[in-house]
Protein backbone atom coordinates (compact mmCIF):
# COMPACT_ATOMS: atom_id res chain seq x y z
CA UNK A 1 88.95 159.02 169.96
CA UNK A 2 88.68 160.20 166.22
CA UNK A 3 91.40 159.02 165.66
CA UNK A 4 90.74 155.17 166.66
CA UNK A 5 88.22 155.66 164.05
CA UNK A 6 89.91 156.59 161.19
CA UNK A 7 92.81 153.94 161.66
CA UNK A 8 90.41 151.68 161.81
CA UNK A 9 88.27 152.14 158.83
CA UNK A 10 92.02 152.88 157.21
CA UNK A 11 93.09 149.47 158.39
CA UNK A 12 90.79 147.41 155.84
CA UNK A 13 91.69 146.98 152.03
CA UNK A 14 88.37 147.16 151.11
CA UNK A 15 87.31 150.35 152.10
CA UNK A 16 90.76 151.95 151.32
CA UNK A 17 89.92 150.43 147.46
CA UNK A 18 86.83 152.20 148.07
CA UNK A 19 88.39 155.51 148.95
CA UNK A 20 90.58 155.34 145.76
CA UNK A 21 87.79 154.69 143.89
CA UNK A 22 86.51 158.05 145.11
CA UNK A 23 89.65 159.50 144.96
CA UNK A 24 89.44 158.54 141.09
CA UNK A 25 86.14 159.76 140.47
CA UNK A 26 84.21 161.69 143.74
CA UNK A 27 80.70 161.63 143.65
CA UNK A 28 79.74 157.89 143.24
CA UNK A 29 76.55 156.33 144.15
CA UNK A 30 76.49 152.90 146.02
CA UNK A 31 75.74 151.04 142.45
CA UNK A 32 78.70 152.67 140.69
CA UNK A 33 81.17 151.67 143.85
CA UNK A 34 80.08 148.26 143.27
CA UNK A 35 81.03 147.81 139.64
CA UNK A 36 83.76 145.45 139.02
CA UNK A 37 84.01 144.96 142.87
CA UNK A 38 84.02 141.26 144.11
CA UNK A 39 81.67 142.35 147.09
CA UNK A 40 78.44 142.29 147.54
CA UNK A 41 76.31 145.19 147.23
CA UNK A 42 75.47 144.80 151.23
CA UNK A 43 78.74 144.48 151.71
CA UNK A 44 80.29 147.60 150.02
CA UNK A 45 77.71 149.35 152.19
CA UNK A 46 78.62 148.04 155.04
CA UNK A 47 82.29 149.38 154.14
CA UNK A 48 80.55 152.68 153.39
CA UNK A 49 78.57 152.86 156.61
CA UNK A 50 82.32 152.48 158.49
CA UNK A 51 83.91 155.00 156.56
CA UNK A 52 81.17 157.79 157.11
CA UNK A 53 81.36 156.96 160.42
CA UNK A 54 84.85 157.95 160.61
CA UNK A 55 84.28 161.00 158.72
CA UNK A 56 86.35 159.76 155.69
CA UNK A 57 83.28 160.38 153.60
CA UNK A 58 80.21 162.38 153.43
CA UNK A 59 77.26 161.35 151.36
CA UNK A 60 74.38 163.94 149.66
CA UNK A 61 71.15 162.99 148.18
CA UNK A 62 70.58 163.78 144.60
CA UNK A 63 67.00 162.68 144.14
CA UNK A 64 66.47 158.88 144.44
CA UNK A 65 70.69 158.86 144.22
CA UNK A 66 72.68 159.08 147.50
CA UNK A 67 76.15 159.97 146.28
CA UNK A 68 79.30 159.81 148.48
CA UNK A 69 82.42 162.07 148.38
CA UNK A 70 85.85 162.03 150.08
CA UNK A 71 86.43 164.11 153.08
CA UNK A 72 89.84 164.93 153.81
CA UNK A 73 89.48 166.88 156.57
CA UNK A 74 90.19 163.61 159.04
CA UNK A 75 93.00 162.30 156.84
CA UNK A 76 94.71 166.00 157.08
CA UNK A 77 94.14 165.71 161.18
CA UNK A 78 95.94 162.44 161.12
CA UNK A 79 99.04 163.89 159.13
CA UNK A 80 99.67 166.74 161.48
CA UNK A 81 98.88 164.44 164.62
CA UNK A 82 101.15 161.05 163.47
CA UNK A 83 103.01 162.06 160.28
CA UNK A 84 104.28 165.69 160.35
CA UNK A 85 105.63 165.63 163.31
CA UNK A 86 108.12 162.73 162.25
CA UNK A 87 109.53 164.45 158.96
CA UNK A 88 112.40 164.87 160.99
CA UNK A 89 114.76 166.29 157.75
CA UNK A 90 112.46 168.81 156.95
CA UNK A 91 112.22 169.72 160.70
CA UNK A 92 115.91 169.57 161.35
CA UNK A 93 116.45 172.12 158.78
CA UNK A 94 113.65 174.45 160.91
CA UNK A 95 115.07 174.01 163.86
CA UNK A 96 119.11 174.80 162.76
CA UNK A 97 117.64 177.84 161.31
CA UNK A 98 116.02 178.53 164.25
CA UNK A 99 119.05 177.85 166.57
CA UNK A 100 120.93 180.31 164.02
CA UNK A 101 118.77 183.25 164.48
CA UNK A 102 118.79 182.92 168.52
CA UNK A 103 122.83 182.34 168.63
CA UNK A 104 123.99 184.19 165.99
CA UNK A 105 128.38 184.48 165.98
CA UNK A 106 129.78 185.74 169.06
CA UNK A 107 126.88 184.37 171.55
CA UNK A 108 128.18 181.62 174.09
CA UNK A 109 127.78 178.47 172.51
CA UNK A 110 130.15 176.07 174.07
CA UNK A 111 127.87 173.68 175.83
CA UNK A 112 129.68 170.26 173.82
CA UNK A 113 128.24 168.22 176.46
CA UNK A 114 125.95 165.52 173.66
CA UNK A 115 127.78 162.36 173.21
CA UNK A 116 127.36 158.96 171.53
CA UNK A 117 128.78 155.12 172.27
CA UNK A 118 128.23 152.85 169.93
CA UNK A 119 129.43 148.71 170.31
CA UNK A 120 129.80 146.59 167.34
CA UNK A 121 130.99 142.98 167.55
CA UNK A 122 132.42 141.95 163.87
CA UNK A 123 134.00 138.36 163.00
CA UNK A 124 137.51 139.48 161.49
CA UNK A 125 140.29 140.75 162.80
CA UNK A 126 141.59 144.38 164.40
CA UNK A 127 144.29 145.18 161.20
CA UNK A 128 140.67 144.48 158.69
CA UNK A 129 138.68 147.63 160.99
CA UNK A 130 141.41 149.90 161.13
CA UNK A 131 141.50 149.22 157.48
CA UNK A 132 138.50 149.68 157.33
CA UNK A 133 138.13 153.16 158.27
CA UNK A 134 142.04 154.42 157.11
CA UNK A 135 142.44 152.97 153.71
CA UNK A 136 139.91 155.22 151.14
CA UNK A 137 139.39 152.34 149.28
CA UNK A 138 137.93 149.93 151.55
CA UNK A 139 135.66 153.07 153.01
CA UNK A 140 133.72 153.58 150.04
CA UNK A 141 132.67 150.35 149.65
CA UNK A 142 130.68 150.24 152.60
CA UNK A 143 130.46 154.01 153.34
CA UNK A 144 129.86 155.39 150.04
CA UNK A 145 133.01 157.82 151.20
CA UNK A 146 136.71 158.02 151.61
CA UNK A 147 138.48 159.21 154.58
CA UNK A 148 141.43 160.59 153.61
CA UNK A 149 144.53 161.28 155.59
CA UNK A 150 148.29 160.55 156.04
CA UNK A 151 146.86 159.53 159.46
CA UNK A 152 149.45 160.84 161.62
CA UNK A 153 148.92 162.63 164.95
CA UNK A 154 148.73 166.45 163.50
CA UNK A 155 147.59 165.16 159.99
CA UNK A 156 144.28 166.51 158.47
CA UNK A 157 141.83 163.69 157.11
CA UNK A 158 138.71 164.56 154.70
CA UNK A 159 135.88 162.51 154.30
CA UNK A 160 134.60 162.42 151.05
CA UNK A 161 131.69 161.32 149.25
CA UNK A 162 132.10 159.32 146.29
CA UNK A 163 129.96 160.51 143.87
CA UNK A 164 131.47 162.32 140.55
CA UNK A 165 131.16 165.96 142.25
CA UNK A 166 133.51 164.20 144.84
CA UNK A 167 132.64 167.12 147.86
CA UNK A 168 134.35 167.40 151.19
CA UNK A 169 131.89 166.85 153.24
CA UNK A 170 133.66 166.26 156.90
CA UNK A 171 137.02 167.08 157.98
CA UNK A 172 139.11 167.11 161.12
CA UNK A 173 142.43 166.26 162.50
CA UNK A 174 144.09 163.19 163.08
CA UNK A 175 144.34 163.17 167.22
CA UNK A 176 146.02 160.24 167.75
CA UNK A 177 146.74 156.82 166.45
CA UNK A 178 147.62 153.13 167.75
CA UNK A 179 146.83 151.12 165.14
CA UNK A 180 145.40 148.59 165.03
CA UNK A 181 143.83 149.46 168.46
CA UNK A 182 142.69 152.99 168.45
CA UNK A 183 142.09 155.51 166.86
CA UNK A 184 141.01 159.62 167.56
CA UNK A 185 140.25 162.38 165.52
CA UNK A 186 138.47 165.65 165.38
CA UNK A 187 135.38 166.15 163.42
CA UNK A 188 133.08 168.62 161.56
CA UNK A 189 131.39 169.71 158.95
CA UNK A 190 133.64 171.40 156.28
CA UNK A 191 131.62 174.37 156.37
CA UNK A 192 132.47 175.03 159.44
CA UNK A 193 135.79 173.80 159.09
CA UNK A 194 137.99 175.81 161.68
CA UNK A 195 135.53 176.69 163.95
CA UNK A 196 136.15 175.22 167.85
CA UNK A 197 132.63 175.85 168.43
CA UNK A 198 131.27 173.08 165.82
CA UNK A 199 134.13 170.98 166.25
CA UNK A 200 133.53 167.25 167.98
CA UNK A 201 135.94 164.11 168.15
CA UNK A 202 135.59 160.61 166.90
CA UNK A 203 136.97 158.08 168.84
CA UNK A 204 137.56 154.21 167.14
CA UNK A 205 138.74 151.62 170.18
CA UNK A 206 138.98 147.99 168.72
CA UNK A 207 140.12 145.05 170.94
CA UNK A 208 139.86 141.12 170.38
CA UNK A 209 136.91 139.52 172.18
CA UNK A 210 135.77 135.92 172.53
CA UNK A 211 135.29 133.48 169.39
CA UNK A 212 136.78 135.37 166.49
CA UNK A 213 135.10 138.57 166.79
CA UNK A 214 136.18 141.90 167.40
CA UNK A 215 135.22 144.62 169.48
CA UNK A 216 134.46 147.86 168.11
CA UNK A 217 133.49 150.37 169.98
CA UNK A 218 132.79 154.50 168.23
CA UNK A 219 132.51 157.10 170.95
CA UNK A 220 131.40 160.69 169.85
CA UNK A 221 131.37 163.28 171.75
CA UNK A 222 131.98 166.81 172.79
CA UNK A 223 128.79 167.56 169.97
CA UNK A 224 126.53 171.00 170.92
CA UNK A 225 123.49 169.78 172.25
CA UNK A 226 120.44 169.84 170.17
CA UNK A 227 122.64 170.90 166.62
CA UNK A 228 121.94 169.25 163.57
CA UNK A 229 125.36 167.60 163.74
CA UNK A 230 123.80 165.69 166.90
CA UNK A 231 121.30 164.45 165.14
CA UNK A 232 122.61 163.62 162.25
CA UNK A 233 125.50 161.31 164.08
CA UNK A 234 122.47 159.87 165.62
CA UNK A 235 120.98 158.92 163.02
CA UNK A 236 124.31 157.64 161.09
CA UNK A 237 126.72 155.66 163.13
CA UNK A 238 124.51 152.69 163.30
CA UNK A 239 124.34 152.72 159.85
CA UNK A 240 127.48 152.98 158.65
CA UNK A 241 128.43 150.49 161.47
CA UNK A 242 126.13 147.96 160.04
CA UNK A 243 127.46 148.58 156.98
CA UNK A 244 130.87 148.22 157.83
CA UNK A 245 130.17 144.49 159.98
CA UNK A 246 127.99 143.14 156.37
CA UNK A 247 131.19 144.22 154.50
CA UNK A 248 133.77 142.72 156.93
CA UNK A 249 132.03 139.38 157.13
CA UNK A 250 130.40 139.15 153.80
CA UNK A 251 131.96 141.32 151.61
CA UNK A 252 128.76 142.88 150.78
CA UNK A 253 127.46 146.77 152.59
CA UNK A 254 124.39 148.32 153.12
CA UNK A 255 123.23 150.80 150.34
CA UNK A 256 123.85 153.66 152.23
């Protein structure tokens, strides 16, 4: 495949040096690459030879001079094949848009069948978690926001981010509570705050296990398949769990 190729003329220092050098100045000639090179002349044309053959360069003869120039065709084949396709933000956005346009209000869209488990064992104790995730001041530390609440069953909560604009970013209702076993609440984004539709739940179950640690276990579900909100949990709950065990048992989170 073309592809083998380029990955593996990509895969040596050298001849990436060499391509910056080009990159710098296109248009070199064999004895110009070699200046201030710790190669030897046979060598850098050896490196050459590998990288034409990939198609990362193409060489013209000016007279007695055989220059050599950058081709970026196979590097822009490689992006859409291996790298485009994972630039999942930029994609997300695409595809809410597109899930916008083809379900606009009013169309059926109460499939809320997408859900999560998550299973974190932490060395402290139940009343530090539920802490944890209650008290605003403990949640930023490891979060970077404050959940907010009276946290009562009925009681709104708001998660906020702690930055100086301070924005709501999540909100929900407080389902039910047990602490310091359990914990459930509803959950979505404040935009859509009040819609049934976008609305999910949060469950927090904690329960002592074996040697000092604790059981943690974050269930979300009733999320609309495929929405942004279903990725985005996907993508954040084992962070912010993460974060939430280095705090616990070091005192230090994750920059999140």
């Amino acid at each position: 495949m073309e592809d083998d190729k380029v990955f593996k003329a990509l895969g040596d220092p050298s001849r990436r040096r060499l391509l910056d050098r080009l990159y710098g100045k296109n248009g070199q000639s064999l004895g110009e690459l070699c200046e201030d090179l710790d190669m030897a002349r046979q060598s850098v044309a050896q490196h050459l030879g590998l990288l034409e053959e990939a198609n990362l360069i193409s060489t013209v003869r000016r007279g007695r001079e055989k220059l050599h120039f950058i081709n970026p065709v196979p590097l822009h084949d490689v992006y859409e094949r291996w790298v485009r396709k994972f630039e999942q933000d930029r994609l997300t956005l695409l595809y809410d848009l597109k899930q916008e346009l083809e379900n606009p209000r009013g169309t059926d869209m109460t499939d809320k069948s997408a859900s999560f488990v998550y299973v974190t064992y932490i060395r402290t104790t139940p009343d530090k978690i539920y802490e944890a995730i209650t008290t605003p001041d403990i949640a930023r530390r490891y979060w970077g926001h404050e959940n907010v609440s009276e946290w009562t069953p009925g009681a709104r909560w708001e998660h906020i981010r702690t930055n100086e604009d301070r924005p709501v970013e999540i909100v929900g209702k407080v389902v039910e509570t047990a602490p310091p076993h359990r914990l459930v609440i509803t959950w979505s984004a404040a935009s859509k705050d009040g819609d049934p539709d976008e609305e999910s739940r949060v469950t927090f179950e904690i329960e002592e296990a074996d040697g000092g640690m604790v059981k943690l276990t974050v269930t979300h579900d009733q999320l609309q398949p495929g929405s942004g909100m279903e990725k985005g949990i996907g993508k954040g709950w084992p962070l912010v769990l993460s974060s939430m065990k280095s705090f616990l048992e070091t005192g230090q989170g994750l920059d999140l």
